[in-house]
PDB file of N, CA and C in Angstrom:
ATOM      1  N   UNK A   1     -20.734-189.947  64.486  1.00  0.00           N
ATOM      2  CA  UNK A   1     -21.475-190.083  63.245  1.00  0.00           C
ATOM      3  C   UNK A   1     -22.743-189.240  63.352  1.00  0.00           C
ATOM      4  N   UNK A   2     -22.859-188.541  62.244  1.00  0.00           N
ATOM      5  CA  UNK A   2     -24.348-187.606  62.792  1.00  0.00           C
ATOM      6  C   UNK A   2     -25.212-188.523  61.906  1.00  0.00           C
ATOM      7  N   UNK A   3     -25.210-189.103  60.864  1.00  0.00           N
ATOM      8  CA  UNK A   3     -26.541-189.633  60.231  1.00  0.00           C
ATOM      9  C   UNK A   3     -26.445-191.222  59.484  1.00  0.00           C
ATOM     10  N   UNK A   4     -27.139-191.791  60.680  1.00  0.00           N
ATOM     11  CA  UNK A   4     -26.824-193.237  59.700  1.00  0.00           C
ATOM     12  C   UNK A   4     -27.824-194.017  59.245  1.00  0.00           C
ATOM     13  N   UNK A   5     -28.226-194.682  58.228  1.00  0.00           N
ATOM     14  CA  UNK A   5     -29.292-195.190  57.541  1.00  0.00           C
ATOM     15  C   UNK A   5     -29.252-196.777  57.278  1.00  0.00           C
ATOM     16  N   UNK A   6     -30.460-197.382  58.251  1.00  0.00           N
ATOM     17  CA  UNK A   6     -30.493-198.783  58.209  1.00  0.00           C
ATOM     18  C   UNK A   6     -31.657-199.332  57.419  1.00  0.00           C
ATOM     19  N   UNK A   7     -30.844-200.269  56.314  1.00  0.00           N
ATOM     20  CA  UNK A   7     -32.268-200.769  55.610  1.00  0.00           C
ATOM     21  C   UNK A   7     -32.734-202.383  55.966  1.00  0.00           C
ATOM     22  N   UNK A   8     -33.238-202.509  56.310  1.00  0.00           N
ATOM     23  CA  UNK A   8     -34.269-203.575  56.797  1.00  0.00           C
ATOM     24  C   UNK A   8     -33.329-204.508  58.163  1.00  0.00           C
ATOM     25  N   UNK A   9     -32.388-204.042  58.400  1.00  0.00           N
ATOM     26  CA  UNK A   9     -31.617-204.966  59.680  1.00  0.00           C
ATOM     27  C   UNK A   9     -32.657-204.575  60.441  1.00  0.00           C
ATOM     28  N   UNK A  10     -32.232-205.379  61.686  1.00  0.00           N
ATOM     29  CA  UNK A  10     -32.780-205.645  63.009  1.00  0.00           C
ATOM     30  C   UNK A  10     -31.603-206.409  64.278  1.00  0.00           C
ATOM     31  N   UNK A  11     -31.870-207.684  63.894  1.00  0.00           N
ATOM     32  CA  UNK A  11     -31.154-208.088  64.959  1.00  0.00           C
ATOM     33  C   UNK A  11     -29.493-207.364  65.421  1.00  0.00           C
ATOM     34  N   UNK A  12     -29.424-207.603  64.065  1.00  0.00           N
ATOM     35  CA  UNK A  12     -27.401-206.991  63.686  1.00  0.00           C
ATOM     36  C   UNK A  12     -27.277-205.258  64.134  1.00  0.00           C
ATOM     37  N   UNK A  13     -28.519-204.653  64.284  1.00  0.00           N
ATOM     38  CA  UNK A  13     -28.060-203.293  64.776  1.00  0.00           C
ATOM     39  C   UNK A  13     -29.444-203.232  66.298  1.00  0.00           C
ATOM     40  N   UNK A  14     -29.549-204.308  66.741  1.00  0.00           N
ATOM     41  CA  UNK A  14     -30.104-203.957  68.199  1.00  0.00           C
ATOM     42  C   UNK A  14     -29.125-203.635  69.529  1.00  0.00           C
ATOM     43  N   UNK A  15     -29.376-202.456  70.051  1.00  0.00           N
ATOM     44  CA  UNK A  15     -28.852-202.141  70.804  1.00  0.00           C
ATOM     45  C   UNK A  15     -28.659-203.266  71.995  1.00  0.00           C
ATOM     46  N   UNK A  16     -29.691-204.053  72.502  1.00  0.00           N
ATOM     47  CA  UNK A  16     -30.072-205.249  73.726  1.00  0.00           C
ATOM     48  C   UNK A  16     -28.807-205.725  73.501  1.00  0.00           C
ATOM     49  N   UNK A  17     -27.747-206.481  72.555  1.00  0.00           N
ATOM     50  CA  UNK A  17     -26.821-206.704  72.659  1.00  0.00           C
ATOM     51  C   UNK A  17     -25.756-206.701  73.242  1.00  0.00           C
ATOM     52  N   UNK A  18     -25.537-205.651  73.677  1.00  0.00           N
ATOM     53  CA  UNK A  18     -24.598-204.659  74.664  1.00  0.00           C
ATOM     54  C   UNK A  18     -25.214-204.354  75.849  1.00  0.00           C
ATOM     55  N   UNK A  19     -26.179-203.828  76.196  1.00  0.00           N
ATOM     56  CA  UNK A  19     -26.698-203.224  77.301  1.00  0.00           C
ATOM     57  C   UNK A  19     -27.639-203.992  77.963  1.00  0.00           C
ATOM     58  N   UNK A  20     -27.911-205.131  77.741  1.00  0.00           N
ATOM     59  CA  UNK A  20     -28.856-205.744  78.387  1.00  0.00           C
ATOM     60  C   UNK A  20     -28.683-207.551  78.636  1.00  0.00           C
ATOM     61  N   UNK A  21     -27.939-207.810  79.525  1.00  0.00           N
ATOM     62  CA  UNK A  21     -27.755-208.687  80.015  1.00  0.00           C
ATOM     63  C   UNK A  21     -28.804-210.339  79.728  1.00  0.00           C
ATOM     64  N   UNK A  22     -29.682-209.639  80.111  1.00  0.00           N
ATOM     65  CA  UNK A  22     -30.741-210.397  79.672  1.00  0.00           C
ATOM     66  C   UNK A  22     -31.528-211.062  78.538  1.00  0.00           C
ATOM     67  N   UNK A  23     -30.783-210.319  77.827  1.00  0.00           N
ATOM     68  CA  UNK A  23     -31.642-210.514  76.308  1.00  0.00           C
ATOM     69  C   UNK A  23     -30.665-211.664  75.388  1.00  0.00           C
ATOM     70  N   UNK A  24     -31.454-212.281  74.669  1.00  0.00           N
ATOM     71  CA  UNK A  24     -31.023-213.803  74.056  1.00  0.00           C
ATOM     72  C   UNK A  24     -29.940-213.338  73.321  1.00  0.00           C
ATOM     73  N   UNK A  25     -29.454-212.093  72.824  1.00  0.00           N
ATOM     74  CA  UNK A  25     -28.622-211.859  71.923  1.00  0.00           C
ATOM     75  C   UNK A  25     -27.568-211.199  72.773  1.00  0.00           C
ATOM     76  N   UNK A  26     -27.525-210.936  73.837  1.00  0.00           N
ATOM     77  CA  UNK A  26     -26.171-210.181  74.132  1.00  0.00           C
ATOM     78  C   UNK A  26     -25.265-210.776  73.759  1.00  0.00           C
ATOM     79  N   UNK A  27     -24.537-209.834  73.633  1.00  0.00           N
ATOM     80  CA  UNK A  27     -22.838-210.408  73.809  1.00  0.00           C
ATOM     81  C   UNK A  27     -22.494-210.602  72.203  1.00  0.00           C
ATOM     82  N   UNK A  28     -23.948-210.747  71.641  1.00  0.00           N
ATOM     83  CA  UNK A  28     -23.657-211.035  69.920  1.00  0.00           C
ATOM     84  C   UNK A  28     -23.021-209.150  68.964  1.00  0.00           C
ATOM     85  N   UNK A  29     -22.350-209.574  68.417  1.00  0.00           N
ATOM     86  CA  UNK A  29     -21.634-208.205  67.393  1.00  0.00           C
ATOM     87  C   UNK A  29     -22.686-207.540  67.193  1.00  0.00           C
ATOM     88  N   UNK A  30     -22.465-206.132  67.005  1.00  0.00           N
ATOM     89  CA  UNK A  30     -23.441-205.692  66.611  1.00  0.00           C
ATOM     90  C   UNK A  30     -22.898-204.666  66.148  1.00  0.00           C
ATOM     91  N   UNK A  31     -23.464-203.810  65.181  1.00  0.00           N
ATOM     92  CA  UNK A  31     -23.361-202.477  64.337  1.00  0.00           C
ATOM     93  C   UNK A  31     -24.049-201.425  65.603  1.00  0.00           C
ATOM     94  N   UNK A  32     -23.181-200.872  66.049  1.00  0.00           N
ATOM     95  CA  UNK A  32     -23.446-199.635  67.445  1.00  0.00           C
ATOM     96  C   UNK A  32     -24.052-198.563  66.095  1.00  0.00           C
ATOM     97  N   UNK A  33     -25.357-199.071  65.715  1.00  0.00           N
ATOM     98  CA  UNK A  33     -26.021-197.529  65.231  1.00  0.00           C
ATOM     99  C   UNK A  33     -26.618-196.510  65.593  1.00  0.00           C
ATOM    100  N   UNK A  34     -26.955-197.000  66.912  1.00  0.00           N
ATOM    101  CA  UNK A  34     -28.137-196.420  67.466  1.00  0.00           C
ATOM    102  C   UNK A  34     -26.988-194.669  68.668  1.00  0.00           C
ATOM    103  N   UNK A  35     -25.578-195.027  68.288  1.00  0.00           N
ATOM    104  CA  UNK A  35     -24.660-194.042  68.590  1.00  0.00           C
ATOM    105  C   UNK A  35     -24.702-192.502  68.049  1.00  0.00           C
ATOM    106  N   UNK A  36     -25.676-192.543  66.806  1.00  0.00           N
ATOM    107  CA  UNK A  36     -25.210-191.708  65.910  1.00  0.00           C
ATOM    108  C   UNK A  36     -26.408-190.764  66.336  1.00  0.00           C
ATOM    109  N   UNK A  37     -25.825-189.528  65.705  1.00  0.00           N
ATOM    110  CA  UNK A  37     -27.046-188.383  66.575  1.00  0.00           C
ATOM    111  C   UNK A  37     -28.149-188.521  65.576  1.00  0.00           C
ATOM    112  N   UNK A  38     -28.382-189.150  64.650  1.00  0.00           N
ATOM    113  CA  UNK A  38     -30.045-189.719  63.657  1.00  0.00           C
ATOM    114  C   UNK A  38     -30.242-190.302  62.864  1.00  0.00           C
ATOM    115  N   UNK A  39     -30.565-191.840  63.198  1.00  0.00           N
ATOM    116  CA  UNK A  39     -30.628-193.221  62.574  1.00  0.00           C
ATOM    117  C   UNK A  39     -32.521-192.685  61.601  1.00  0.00           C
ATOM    118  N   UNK A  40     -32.305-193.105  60.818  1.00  0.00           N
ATOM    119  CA  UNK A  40     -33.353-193.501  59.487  1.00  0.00           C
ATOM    120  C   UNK A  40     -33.168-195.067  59.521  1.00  0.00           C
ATOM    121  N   UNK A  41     -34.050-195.888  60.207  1.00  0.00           N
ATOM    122  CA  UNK A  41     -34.382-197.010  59.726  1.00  0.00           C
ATOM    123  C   UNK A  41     -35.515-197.305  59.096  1.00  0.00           C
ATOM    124  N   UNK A  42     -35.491-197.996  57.674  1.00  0.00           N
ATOM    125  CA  UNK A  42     -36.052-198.025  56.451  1.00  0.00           C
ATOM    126  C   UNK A  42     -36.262-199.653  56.615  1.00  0.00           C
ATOM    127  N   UNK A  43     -37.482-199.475  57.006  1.00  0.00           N
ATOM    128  CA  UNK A  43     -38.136-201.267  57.341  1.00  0.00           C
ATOM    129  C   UNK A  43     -39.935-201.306  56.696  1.00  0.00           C
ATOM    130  N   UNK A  44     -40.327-202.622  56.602  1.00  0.00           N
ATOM    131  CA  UNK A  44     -41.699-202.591  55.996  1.00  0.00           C
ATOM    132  C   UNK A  44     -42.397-202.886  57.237  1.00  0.00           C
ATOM    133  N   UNK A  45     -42.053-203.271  58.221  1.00  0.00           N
ATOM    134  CA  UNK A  45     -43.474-203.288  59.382  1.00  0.00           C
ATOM    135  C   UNK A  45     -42.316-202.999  60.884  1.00  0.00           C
ATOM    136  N   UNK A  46     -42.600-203.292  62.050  1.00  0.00           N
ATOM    137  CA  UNK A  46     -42.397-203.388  63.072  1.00  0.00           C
ATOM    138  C   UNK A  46     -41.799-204.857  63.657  1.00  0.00           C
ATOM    139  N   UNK A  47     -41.818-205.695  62.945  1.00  0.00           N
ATOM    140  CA  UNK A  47     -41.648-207.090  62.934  1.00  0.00           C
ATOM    141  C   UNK A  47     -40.694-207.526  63.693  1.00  0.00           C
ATOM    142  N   UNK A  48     -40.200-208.689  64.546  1.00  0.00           N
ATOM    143  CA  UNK A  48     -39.173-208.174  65.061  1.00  0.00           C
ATOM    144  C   UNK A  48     -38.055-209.354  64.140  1.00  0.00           C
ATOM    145  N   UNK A  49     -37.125-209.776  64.315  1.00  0.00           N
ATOM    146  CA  UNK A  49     -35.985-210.196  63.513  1.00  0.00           C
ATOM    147  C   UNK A  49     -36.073-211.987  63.553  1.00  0.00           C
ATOM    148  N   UNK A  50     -34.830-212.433  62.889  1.00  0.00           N
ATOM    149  CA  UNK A  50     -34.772-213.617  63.453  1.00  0.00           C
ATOM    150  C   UNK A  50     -34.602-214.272  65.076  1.00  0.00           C
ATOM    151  N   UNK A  51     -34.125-213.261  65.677  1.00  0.00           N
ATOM    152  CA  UNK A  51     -33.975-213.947  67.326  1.00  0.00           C
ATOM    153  C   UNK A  51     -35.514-213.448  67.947  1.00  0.00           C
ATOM    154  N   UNK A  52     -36.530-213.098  66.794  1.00  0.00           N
ATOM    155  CA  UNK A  52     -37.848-212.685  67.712  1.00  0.00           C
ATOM    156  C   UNK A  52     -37.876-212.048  68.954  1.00  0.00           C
ATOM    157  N   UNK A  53     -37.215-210.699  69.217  1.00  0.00           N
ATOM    158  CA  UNK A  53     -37.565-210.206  70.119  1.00  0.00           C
ATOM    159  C   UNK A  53     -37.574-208.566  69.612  1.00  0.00           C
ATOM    160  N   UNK A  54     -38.046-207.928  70.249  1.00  0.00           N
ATOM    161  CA  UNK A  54     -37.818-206.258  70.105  1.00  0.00           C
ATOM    162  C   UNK A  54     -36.526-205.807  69.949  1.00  0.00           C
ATOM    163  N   UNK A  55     -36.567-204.582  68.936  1.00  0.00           N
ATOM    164  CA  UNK A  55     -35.406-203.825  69.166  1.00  0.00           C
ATOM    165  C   UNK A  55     -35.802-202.282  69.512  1.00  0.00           C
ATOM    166  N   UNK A  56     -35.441-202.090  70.460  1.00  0.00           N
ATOM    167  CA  UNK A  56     -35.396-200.743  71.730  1.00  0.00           C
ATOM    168  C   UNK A  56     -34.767-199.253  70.617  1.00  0.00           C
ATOM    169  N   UNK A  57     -33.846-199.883  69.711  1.00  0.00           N
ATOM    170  CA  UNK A  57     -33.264-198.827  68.842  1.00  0.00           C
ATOM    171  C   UNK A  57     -34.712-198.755  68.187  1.00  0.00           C
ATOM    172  N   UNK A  58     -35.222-198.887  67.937  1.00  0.00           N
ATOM    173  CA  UNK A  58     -36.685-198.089  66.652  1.00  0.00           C
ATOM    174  C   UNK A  58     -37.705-197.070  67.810  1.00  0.00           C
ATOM    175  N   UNK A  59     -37.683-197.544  68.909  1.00  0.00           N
ATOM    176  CA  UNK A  59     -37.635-196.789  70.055  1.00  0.00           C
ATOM    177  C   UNK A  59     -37.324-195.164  70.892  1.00  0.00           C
ATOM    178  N   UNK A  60     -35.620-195.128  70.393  1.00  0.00           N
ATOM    179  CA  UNK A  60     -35.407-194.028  70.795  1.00  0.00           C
ATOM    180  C   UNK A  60     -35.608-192.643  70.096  1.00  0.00           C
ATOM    181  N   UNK A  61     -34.927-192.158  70.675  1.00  0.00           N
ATOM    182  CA  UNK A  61     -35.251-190.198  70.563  1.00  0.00           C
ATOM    183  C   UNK A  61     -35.083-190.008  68.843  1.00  0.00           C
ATOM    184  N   UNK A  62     -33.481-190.484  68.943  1.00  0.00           N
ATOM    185  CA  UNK A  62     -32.483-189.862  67.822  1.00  0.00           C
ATOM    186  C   UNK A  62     -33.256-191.199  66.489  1.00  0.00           C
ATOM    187  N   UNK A  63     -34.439-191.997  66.488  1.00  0.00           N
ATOM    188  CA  UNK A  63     -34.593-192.904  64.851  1.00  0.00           C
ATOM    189  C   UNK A  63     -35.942-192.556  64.767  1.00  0.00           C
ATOM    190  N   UNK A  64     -35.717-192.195  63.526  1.00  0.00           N
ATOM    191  CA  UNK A  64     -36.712-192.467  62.487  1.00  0.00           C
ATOM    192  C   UNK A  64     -37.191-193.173  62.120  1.00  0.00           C
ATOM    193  N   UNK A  65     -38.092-193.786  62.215  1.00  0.00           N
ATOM    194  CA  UNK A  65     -38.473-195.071  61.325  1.00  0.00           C
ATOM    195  C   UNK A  65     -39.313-194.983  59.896  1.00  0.00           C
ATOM    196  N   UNK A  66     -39.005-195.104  58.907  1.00  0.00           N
ATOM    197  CA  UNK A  66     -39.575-195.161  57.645  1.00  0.00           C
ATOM    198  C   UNK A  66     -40.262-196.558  57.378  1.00  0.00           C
ATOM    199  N   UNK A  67     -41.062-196.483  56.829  1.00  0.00           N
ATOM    200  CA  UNK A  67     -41.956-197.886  56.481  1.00  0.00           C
ATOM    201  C   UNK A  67     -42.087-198.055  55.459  1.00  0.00           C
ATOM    202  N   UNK A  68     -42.292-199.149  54.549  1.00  0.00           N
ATOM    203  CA  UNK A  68     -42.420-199.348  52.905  1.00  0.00           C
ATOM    204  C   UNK A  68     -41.236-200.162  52.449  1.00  0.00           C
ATOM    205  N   UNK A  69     -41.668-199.971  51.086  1.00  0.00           N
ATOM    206  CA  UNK A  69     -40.503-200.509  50.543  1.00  0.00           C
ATOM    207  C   UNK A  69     -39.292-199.925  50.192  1.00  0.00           C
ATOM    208  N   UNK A  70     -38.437-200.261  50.518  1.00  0.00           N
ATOM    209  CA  UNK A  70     -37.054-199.599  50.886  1.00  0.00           C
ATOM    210  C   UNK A  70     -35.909-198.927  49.846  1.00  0.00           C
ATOM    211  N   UNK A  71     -36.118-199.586  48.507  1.00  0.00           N
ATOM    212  CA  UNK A  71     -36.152-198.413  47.182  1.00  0.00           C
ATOM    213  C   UNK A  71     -36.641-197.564  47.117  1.00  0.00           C
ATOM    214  N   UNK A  72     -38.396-197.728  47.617  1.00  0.00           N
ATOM    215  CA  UNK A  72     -38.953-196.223  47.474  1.00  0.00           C
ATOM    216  C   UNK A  72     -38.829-195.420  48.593  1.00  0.00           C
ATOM    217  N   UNK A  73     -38.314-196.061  49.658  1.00  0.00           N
ATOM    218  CA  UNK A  73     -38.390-195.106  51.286  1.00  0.00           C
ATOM    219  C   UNK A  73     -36.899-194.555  51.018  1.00  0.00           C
ATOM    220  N   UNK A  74     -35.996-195.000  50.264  1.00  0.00           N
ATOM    221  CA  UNK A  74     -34.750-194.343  50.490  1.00  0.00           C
ATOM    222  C   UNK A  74     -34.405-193.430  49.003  1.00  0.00           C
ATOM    223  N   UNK A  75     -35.420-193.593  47.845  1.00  0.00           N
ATOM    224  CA  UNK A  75     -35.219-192.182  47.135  1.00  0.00           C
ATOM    225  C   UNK A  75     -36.049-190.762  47.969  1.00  0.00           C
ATOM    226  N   UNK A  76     -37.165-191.422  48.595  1.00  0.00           N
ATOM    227  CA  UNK A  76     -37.887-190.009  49.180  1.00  0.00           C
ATOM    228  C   UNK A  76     -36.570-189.399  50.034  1.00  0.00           C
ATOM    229  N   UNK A  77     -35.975-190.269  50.365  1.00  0.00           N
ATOM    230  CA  UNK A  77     -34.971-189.682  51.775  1.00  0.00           C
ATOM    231  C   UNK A  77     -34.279-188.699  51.191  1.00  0.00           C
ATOM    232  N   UNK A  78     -33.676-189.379  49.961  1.00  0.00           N
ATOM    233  CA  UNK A  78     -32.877-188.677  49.284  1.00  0.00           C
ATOM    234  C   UNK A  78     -32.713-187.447  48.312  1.00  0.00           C
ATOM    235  N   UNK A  79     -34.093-187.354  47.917  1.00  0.00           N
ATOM    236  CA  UNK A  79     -34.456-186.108  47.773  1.00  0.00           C
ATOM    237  C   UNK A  79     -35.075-184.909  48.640  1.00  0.00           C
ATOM    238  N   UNK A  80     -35.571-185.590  49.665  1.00  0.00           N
ATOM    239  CA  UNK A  80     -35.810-184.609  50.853  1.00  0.00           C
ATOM    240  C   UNK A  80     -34.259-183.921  51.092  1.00  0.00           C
ATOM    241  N   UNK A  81     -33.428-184.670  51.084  1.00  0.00           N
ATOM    242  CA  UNK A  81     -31.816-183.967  51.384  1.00  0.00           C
ATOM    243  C   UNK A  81     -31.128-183.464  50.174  1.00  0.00           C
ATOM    244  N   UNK A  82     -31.669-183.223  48.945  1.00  0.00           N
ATOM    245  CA  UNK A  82     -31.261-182.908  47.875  1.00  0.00           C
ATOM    246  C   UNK A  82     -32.509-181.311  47.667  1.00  0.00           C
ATOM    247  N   UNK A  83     -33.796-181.448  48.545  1.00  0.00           N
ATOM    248  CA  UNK A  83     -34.347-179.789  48.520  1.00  0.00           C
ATOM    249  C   UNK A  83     -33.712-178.960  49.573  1.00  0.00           C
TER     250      UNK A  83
END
């Protein structure tokens, strides 16, 4: 997948799930987004989810993080890819 766009998840696309033994959520399903060569996650703060812990995906190389409100963070997106 080269481009995938998350709007306000957290827990449901944290990577800790899979890769980290330790963390309260492993083992729970998760949407493998953080696979794709450039996640746009479209969130209003840093906050972390219902299981309250960090997600490491807002973190890496390949995401973006957009902030605001998520109607208006995902027409800017969309016209940035429409100039």
């Amino acid at each position: 997948v080269d481009v995938c766009v998350v709007i306000g998840a957290n827990d449901v696309v944290n990577p800790d799930a899979r890769e980290n033994e330790g963390s309260p959520i492993y083992g729970m399903p998760v949407i493998e987004v953080d696979r794709a060569k450039t996640v746009f996650v479209l969130k209003r703060s840093m906050a972390s989810g219902f299981a309250g812990i960090d997600n490491p995906l807002f973190l890496k190389e390949n995401t973006r993080m957009l902030f605001g409100d998520a109607k208006e963070s995902i027409s800017t997106l969309v016209s940035e890819f429409k100039s």
